[in-house]
PDB file of N, CA and C in Angstrom:
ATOM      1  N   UNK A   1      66.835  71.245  28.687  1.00  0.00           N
ATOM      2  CA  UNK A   1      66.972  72.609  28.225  1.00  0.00           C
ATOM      3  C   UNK A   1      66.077  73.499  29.077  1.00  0.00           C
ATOM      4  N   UNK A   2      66.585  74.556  29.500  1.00  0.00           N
ATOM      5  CA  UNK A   2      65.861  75.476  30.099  1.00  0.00           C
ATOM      6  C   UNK A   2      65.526  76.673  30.069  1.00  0.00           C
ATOM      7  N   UNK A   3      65.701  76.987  29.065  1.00  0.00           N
ATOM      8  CA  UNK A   3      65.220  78.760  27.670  1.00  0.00           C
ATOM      9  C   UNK A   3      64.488  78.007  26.482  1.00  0.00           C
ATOM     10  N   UNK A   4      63.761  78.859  26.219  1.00  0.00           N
ATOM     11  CA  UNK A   4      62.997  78.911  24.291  1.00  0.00           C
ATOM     12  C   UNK A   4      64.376  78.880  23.802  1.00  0.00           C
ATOM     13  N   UNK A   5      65.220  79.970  23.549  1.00  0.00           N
ATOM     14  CA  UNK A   5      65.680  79.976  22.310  1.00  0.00           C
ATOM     15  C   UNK A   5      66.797  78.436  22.129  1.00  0.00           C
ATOM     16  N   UNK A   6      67.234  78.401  23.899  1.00  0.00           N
ATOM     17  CA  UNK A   6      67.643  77.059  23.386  1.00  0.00           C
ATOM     18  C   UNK A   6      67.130  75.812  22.549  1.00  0.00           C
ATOM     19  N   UNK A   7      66.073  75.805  22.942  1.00  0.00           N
ATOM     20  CA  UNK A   7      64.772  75.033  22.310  1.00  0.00           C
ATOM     21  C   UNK A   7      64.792  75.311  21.035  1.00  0.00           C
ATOM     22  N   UNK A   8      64.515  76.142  20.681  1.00  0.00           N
ATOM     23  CA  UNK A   8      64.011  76.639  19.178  1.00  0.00           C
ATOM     24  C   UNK A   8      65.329  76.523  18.662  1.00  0.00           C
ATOM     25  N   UNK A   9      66.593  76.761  19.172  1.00  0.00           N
ATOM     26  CA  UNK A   9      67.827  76.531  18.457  1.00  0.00           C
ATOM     27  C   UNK A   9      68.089  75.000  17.846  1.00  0.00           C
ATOM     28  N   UNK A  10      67.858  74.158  19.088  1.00  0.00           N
ATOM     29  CA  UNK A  10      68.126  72.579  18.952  1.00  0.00           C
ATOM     30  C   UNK A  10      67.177  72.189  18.096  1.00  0.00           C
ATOM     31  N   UNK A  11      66.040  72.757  17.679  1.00  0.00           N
ATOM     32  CA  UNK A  11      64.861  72.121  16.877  1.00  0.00           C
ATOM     33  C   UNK A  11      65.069  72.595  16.014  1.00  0.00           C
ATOM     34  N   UNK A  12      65.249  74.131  15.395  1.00  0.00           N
ATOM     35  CA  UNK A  12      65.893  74.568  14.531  1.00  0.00           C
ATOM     36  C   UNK A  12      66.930  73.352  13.134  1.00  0.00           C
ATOM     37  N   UNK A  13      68.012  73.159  14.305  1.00  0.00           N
ATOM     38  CA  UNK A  13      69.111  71.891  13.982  1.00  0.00           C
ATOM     39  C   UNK A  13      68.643  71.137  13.399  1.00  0.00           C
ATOM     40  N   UNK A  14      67.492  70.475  13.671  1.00  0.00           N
ATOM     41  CA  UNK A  14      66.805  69.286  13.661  1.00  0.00           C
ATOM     42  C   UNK A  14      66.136  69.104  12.675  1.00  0.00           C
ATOM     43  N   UNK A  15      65.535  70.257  12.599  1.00  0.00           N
ATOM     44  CA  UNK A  15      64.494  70.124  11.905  1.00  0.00           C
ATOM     45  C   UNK A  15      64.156  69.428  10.347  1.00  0.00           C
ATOM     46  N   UNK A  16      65.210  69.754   9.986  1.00  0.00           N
ATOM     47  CA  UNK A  16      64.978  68.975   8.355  1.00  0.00           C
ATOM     48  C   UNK A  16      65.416  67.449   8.560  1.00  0.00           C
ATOM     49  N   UNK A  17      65.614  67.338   9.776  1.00  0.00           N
ATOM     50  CA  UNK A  17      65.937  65.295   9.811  1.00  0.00           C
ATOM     51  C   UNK A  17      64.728  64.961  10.297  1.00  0.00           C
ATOM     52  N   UNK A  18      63.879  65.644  11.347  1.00  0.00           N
ATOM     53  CA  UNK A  18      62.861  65.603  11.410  1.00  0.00           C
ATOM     54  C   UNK A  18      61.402  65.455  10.561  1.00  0.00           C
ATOM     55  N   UNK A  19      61.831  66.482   9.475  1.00  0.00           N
ATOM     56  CA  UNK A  19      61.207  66.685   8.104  1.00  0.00           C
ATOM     57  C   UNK A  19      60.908  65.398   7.574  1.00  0.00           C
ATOM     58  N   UNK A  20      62.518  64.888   7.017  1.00  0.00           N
ATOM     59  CA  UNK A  20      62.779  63.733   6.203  1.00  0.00           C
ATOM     60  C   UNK A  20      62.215  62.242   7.066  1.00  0.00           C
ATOM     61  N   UNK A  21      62.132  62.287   8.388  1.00  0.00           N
ATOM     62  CA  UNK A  21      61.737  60.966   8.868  1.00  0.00           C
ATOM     63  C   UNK A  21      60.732  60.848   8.985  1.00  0.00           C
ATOM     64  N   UNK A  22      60.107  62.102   9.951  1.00  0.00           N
ATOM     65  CA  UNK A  22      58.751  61.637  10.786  1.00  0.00           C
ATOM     66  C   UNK A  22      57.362  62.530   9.636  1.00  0.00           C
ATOM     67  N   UNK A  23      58.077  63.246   8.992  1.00  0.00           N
ATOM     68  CA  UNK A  23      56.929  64.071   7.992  1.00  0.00           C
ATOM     69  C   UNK A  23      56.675  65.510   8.514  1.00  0.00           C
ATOM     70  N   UNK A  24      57.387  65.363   9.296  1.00  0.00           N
ATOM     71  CA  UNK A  24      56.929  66.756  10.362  1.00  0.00           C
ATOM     72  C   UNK A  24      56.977  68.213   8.902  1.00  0.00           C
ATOM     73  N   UNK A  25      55.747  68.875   8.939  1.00  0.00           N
ATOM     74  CA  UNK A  25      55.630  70.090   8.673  1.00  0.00           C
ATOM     75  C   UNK A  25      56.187  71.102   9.289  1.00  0.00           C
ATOM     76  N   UNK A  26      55.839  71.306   9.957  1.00  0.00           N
ATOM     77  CA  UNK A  26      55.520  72.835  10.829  1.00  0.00           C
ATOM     78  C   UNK A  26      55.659  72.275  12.463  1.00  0.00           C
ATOM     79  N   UNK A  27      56.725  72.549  13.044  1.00  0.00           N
ATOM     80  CA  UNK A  27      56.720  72.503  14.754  1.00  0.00           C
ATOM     81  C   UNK A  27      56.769  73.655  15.433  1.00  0.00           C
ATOM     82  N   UNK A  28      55.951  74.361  16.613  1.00  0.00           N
ATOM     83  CA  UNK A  28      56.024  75.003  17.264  1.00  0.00           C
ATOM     84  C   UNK A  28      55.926  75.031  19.014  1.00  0.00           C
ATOM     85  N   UNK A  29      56.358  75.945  19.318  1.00  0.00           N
ATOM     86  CA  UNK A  29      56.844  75.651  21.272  1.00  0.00           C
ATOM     87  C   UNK A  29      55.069  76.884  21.567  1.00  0.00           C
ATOM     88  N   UNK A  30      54.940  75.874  22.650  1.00  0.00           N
ATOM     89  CA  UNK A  30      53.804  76.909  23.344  1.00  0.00           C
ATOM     90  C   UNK A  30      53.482  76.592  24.482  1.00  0.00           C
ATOM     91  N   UNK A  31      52.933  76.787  25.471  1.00  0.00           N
ATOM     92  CA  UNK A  31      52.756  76.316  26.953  1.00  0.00           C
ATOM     93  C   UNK A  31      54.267  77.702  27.937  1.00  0.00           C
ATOM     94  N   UNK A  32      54.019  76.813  29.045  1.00  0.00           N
ATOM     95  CA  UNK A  32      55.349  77.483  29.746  1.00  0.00           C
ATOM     96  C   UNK A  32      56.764  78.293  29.176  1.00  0.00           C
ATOM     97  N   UNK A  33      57.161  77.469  28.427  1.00  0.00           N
ATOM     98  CA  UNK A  33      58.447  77.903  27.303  1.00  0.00           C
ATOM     99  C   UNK A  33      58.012  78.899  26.876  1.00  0.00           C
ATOM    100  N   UNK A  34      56.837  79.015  26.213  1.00  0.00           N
ATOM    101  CA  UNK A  34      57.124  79.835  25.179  1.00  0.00           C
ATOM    102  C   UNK A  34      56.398  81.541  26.210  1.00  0.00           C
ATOM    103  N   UNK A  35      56.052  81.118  27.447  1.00  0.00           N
ATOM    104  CA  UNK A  35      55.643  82.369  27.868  1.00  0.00           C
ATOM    105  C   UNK A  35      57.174  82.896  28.835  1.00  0.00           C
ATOM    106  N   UNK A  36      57.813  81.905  29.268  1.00  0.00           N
ATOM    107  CA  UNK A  36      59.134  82.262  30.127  1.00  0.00           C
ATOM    108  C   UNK A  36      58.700  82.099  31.239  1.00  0.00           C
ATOM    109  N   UNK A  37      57.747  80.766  31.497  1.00  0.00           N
ATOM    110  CA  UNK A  37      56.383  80.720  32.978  1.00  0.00           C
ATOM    111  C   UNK A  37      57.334  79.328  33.443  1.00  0.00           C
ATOM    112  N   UNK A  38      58.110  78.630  32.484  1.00  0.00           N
ATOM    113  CA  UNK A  38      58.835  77.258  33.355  1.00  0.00           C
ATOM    114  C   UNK A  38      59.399  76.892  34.695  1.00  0.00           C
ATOM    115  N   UNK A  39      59.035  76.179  34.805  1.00  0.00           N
ATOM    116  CA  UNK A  39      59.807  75.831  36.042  1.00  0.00           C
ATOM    117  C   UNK A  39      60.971  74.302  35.958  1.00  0.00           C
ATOM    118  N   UNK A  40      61.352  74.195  36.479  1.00  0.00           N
ATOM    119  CA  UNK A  40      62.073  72.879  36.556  1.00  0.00           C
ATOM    120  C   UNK A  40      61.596  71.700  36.479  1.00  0.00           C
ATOM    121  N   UNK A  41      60.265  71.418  36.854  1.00  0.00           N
ATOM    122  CA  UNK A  41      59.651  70.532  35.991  1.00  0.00           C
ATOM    123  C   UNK A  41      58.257  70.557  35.219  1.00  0.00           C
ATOM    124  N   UNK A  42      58.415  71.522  34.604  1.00  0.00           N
ATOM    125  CA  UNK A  42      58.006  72.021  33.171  1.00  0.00           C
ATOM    126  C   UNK A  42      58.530  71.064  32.589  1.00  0.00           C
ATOM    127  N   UNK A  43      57.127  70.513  31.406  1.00  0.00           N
ATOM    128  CA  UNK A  43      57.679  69.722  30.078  1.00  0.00           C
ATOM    129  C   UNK A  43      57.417  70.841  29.372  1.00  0.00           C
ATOM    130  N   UNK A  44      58.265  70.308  27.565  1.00  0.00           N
ATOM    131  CA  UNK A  44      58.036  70.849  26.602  1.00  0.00           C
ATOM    132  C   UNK A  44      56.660  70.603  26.109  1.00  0.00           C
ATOM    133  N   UNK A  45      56.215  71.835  25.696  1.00  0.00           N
ATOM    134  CA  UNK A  45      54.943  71.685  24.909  1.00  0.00           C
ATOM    135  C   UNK A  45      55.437  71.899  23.312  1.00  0.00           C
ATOM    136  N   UNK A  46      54.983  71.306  22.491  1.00  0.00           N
ATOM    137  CA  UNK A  46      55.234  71.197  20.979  1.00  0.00           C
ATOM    138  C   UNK A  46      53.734  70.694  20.038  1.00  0.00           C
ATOM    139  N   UNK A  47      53.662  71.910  19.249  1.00  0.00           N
ATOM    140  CA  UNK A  47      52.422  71.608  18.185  1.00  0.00           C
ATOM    141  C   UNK A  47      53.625  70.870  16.883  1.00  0.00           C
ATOM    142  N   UNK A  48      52.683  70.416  16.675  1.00  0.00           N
ATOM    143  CA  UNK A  48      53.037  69.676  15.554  1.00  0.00           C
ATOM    144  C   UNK A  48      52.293  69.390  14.483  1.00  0.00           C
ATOM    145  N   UNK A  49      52.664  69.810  13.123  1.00  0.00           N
ATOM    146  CA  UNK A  49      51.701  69.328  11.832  1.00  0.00           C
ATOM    147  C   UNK A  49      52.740  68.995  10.872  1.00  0.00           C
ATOM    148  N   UNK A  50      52.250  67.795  10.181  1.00  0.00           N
ATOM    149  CA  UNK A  50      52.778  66.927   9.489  1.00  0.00           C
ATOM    150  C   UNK A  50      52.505  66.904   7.789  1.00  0.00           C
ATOM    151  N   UNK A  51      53.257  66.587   6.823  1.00  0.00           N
ATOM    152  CA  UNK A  51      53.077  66.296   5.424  1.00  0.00           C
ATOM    153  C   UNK A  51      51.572  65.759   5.544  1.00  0.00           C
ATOM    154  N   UNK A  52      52.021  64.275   6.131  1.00  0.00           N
ATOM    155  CA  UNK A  52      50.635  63.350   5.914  1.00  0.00           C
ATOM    156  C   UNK A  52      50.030  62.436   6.780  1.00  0.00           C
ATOM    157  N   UNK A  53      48.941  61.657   7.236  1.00  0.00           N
ATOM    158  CA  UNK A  53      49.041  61.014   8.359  1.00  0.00           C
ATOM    159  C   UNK A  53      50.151  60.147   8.850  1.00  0.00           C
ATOM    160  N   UNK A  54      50.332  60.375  10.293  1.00  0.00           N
ATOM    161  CA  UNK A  54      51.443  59.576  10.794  1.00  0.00           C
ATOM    162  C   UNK A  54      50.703  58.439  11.604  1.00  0.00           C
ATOM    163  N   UNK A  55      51.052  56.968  12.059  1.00  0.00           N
ATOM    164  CA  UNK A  55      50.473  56.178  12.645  1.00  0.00           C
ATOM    165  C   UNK A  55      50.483  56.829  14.051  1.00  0.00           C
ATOM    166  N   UNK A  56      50.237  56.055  15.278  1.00  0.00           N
ATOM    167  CA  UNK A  56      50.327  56.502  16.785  1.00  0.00           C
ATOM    168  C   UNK A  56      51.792  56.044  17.359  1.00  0.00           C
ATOM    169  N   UNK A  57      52.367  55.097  17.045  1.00  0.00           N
ATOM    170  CA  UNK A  57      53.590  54.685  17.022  1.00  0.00           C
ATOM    171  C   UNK A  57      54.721  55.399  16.499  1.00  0.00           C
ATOM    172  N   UNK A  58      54.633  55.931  15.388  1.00  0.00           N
ATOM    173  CA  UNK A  58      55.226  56.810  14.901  1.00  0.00           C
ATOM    174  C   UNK A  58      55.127  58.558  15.757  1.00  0.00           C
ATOM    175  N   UNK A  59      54.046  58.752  15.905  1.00  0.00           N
ATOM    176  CA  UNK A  59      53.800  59.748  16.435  1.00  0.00           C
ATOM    177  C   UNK A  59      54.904  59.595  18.242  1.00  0.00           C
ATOM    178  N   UNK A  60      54.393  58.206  18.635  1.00  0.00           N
ATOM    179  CA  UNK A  60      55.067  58.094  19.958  1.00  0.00           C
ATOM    180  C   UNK A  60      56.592  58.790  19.869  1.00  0.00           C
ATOM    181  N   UNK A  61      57.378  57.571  18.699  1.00  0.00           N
ATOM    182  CA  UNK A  61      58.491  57.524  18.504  1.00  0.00           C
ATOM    183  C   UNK A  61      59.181  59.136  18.589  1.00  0.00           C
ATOM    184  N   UNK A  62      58.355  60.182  18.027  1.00  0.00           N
ATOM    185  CA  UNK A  62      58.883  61.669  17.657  1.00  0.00           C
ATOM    186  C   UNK A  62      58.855  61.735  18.962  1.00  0.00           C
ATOM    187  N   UNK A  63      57.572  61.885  19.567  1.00  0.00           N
ATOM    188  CA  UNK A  63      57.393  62.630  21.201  1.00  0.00           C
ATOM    189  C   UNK A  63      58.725  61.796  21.840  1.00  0.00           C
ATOM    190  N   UNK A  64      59.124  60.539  21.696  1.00  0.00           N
ATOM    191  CA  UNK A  64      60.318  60.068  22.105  1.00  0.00           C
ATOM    192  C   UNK A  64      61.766  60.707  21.796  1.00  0.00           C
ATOM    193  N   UNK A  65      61.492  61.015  20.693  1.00  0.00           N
ATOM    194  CA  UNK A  65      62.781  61.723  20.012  1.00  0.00           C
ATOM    195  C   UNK A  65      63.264  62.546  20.703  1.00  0.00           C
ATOM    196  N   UNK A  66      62.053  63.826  20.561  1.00  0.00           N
ATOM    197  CA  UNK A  66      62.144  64.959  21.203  1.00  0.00           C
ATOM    198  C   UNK A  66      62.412  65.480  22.192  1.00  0.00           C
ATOM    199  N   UNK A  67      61.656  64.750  23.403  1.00  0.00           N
ATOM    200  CA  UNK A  67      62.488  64.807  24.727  1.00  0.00           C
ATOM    201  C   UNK A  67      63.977  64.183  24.855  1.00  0.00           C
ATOM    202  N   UNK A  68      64.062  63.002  24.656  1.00  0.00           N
ATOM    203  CA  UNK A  68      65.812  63.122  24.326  1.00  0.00           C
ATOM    204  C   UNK A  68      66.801  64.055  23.869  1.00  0.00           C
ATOM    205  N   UNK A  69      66.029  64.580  22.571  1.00  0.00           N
ATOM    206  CA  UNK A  69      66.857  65.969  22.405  1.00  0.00           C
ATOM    207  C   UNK A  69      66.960  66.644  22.967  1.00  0.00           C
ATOM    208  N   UNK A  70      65.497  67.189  23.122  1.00  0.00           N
ATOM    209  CA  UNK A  70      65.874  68.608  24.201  1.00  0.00           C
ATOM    210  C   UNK A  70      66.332  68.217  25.849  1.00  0.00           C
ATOM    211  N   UNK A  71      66.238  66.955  26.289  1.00  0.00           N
ATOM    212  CA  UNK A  71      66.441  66.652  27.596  1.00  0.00           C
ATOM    213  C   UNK A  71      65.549  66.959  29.059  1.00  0.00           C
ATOM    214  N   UNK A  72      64.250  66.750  28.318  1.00  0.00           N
ATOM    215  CA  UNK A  72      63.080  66.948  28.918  1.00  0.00           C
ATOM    216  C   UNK A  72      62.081  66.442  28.448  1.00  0.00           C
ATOM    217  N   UNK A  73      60.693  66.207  29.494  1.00  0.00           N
ATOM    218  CA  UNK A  73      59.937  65.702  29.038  1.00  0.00           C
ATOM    219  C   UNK A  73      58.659  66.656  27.587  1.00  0.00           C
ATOM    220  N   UNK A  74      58.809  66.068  26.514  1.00  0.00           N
ATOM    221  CA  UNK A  74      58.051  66.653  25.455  1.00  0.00           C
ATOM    222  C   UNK A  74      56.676  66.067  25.652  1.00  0.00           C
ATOM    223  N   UNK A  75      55.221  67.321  25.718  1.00  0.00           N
ATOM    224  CA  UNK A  75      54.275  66.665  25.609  1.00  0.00           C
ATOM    225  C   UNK A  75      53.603  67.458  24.120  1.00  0.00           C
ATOM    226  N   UNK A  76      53.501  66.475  22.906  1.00  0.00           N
ATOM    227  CA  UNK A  76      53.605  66.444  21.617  1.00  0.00           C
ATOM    228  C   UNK A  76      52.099  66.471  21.242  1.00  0.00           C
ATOM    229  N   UNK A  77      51.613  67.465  20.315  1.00  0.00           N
ATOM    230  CA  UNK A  77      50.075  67.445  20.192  1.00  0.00           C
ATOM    231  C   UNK A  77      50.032  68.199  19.136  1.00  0.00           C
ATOM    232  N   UNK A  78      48.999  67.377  18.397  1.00  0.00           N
ATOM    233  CA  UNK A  78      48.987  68.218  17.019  1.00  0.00           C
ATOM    234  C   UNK A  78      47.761  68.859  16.727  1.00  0.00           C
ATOM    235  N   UNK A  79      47.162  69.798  16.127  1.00  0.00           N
ATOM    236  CA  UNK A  79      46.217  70.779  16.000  1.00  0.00           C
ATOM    237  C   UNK A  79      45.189  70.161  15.931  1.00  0.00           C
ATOM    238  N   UNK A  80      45.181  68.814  15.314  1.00  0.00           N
ATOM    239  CA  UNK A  80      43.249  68.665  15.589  1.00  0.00           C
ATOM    240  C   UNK A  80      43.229  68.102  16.814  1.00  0.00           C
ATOM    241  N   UNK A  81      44.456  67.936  17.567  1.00  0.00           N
ATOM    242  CA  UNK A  81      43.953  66.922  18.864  1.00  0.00           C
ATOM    243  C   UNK A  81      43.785  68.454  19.792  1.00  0.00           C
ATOM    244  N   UNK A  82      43.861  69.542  19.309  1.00  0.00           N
ATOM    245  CA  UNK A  82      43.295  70.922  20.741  1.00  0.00           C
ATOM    246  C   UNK A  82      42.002  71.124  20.822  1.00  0.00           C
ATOM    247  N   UNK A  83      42.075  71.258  21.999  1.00  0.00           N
ATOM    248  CA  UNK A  83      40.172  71.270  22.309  1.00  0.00           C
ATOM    249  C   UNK A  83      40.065  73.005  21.636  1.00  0.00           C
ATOM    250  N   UNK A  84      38.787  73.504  21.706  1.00  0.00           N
ATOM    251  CA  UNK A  84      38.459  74.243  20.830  1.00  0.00           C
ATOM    252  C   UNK A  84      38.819  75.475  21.688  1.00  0.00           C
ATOM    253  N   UNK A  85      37.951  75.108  23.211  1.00  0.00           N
ATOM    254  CA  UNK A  85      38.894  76.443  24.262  1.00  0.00           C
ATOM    255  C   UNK A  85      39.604  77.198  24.450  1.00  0.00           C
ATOM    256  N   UNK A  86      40.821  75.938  24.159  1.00  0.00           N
ATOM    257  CA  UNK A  86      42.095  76.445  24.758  1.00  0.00           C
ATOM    258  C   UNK A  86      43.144  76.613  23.461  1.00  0.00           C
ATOM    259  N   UNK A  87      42.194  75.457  22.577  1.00  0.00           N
ATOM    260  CA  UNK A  87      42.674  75.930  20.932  1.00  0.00           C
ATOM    261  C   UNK A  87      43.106  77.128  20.623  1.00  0.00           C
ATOM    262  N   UNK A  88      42.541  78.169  20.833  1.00  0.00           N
ATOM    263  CA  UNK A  88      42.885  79.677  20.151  1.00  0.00           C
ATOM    264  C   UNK A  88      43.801  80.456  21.056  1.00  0.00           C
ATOM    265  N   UNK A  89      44.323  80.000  22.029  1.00  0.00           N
ATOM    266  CA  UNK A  89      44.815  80.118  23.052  1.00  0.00           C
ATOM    267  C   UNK A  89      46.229  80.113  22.165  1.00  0.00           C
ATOM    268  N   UNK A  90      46.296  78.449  22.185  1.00  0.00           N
ATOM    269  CA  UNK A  90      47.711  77.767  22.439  1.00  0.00           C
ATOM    270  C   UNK A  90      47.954  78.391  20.530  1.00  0.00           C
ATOM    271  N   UNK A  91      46.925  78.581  19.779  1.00  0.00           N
ATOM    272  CA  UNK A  91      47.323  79.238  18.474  1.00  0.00           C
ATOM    273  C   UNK A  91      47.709  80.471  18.432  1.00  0.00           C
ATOM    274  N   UNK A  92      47.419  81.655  19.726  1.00  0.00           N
ATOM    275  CA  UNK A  92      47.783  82.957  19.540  1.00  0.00           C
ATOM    276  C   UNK A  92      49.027  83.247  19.928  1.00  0.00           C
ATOM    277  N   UNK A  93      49.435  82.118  20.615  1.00  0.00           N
ATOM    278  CA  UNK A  93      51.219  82.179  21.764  1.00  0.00           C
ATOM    279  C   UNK A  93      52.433  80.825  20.948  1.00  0.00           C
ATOM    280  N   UNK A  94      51.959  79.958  20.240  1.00  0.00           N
ATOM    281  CA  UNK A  94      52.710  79.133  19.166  1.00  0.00           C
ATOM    282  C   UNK A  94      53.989  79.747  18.844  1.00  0.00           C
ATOM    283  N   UNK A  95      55.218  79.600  19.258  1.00  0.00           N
ATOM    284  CA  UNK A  95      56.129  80.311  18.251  1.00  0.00           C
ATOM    285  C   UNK A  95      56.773  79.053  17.933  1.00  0.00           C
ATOM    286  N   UNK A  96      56.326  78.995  16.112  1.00  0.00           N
ATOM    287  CA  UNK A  96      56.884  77.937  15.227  1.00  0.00           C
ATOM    288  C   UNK A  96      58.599  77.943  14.836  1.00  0.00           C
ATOM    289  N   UNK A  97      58.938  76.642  14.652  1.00  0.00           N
ATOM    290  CA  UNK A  97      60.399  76.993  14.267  1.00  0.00           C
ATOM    291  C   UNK A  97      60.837  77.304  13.169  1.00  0.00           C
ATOM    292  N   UNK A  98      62.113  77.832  12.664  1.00  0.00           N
ATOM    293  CA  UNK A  98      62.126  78.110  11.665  1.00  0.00           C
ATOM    294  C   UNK A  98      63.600  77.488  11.098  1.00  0.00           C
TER     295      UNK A  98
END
């Protein structure tokens, strides 16, 4: 995929199977995508927060998911894993799906 809204459309889709499997709360696009800065090999950036803890395997499996879906590489990170820096950063430019 090579637009946000495509992105946010296909995750959109998704999202409540997403919900029901992996626990996923709240997903949002941020990095390149979400500024319109991509290039062709640009991965997806995706925050992610969840119902409840997920194992690392599980966690893999989504970041696996995801790039399949969207047809790119997803790099999958969830809010306590942002350093504090760049934390408020990647929280002021987040656009979550809906």
């Amino acid at each position: 995929m090579d637009k946000q809204l495509d992105i946010q459309k296909t995750l959109s889709q998704h999202l409540d199977e997403l919900k029901t499997t992996y626990g996923v709360e709240r997903l949002g696009l941020f990095g390149s995508f979400s500024r319109g800065e991509q290039t062709p090999s640009s991965d997806i950036d995706l925050l992610v927060e969840f119902t409840h803890p997920v194992g690392f395997f599980q966690f893999l499996r989504l970041e696996r998911e995801l790039s399949t879906l969207l047809g790119r590489r997803v790099d999958l990170v969830t809010r306590k894993a942002l350093k504090p820096h760049i934390g408020q950063r990647i929280l002021a430019e987040v656009k979550y799906v809906q």
